[in-house]
N, C-alpha and C. Protein backbone atom coordinates (compact mmCIF):
# COMPACT_ATOMS: atom_id res chain seq x y z
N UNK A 1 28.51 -10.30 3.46
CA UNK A 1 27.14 -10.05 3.91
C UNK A 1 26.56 -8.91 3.09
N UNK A 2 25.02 -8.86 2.73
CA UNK A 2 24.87 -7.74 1.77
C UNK A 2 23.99 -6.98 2.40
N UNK A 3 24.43 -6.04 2.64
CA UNK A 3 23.37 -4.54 3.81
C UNK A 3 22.65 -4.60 2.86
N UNK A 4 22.27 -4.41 1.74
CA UNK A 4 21.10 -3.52 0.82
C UNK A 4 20.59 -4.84 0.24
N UNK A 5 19.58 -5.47 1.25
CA UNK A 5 19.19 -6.69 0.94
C UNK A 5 17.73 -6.20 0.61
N UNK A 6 17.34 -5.14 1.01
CA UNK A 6 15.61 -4.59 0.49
C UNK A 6 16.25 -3.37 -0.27
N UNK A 7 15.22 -3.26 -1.17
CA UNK A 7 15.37 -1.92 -2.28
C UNK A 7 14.56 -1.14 -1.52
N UNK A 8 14.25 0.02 -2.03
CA UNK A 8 13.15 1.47 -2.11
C UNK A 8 12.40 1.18 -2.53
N UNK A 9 12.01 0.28 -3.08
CA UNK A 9 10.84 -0.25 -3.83
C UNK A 9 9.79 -0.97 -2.61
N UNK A 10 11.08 -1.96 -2.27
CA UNK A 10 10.29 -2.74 -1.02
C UNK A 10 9.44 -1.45 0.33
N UNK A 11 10.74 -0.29 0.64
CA UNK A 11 10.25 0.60 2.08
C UNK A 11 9.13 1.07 0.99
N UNK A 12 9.06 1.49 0.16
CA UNK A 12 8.33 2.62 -0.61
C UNK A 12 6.69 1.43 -0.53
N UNK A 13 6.86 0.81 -0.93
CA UNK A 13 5.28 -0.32 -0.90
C UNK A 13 5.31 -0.79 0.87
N UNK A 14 5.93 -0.72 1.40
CA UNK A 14 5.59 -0.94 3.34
C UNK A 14 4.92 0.29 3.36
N UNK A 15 5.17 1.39 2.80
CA UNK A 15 4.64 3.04 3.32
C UNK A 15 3.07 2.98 2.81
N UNK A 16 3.65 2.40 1.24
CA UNK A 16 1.82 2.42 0.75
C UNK A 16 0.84 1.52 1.67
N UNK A 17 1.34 0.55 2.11
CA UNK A 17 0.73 -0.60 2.77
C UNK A 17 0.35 -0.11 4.01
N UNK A 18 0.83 0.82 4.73
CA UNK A 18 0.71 1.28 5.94
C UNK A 18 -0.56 2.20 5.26
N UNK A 19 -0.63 3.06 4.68
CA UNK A 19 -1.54 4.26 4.38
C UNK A 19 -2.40 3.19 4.59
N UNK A 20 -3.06 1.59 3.65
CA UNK A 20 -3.93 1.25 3.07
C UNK A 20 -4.62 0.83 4.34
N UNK A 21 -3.42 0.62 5.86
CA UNK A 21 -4.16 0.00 6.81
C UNK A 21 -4.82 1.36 7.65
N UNK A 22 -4.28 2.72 7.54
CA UNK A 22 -4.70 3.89 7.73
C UNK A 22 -6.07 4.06 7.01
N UNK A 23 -6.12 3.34 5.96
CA UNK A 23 -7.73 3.75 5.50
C UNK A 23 -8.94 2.75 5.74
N UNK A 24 -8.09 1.63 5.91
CA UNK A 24 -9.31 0.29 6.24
C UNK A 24 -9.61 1.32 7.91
N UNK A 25 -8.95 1.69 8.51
CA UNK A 25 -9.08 2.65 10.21
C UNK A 25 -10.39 3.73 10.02
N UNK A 26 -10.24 3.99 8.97
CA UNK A 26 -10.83 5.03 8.61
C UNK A 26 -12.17 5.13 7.24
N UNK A 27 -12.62 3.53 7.16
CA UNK A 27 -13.22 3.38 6.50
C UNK A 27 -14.79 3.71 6.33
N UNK A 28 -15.07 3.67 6.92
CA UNK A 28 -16.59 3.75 7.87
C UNK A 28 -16.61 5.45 7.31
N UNK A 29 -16.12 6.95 7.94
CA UNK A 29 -16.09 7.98 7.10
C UNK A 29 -16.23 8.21 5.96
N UNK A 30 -14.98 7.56 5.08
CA UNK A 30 -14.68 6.92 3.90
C UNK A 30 -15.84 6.68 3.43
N UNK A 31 -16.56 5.60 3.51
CA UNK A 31 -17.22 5.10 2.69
C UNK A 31 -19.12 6.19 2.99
N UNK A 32 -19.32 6.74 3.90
CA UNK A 32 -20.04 8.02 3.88
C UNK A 32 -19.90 9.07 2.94
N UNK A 33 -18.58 9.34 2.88
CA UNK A 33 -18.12 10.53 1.85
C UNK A 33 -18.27 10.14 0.52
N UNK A 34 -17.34 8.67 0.04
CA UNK A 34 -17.26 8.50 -1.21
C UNK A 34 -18.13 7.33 -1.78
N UNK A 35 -18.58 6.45 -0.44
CA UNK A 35 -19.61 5.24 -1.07
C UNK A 35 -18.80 4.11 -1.44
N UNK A 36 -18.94 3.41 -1.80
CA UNK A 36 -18.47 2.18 -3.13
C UNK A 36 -17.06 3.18 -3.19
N UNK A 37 -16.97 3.73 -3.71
CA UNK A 37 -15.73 4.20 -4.48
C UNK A 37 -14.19 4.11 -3.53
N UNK A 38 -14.78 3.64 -2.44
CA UNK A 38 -13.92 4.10 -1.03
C UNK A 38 -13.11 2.93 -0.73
N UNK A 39 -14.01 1.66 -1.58
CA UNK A 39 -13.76 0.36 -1.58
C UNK A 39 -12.48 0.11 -2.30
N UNK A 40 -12.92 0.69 -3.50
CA UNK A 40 -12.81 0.86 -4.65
C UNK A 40 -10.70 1.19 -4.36
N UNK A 41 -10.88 2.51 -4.44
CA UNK A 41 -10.22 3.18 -4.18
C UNK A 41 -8.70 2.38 -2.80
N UNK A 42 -9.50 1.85 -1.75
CA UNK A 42 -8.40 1.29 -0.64
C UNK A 42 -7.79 -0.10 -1.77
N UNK A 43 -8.68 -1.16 -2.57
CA UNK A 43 -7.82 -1.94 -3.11
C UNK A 43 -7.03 -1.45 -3.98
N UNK A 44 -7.32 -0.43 -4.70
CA UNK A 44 -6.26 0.19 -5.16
C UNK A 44 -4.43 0.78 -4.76
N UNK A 45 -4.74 1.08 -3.94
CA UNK A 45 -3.93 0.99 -2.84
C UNK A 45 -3.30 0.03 -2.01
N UNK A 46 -3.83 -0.81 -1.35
CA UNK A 46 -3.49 -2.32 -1.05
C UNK A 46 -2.93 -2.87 -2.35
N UNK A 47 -3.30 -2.81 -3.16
CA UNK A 47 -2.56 -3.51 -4.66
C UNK A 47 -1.43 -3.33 -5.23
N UNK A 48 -1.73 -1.49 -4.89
CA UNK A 48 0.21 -0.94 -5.50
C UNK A 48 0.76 -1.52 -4.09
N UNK A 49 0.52 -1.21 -3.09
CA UNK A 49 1.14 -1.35 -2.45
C UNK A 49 2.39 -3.28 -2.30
N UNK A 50 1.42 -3.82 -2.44
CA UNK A 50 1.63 -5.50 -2.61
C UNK A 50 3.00 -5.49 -3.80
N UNK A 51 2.21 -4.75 -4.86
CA UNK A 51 3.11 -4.89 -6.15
C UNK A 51 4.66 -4.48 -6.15
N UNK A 52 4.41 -3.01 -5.46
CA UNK A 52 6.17 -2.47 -5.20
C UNK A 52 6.74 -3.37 -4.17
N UNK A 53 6.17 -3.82 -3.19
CA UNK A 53 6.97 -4.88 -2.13
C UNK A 53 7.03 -6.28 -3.24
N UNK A 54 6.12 -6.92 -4.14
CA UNK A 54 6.85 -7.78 -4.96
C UNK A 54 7.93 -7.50 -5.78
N UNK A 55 8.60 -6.42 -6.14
CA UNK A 55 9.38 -6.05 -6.77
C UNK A 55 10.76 -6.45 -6.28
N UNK A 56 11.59 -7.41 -7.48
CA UNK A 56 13.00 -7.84 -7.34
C UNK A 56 13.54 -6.61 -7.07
N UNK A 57 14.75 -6.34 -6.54
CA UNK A 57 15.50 -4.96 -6.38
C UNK A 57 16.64 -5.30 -7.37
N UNK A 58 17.09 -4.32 -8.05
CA UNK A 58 17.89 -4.66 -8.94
C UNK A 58 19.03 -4.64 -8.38
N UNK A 59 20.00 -5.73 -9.63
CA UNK A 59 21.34 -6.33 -8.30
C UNK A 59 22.14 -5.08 -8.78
């Protein structure tokens, strides 16, 4: 059976993914302060985030 079936890569992009749902929460502020950029800025985030959870873990 293999315990280390998710990498750090995978928890490390769940953490980013969590922030990104912390900022869609908090968007409405967000987008007062920074405008467009706020948009901007959360897919950025949602994106790394996606990308490190696509990441093979090395065997």
């Amino acid at each position: 059976m293999n315990d280390n079936e998710f990498g750090p890569n995978f928890w490390l992009g769940n953490a980013v993914l969590g922030l990104a749902l912390v900022m869609l929460l908090f968007m409405g502020s967000m987008w007062e302060t920074f405008g467009p950029l706020a948009m901007v800025l959360w897919a950025a985030v949602a994106g790394l985030g996606m990308y490190l959870v696509m990441l093979k873990p090395k065997p």
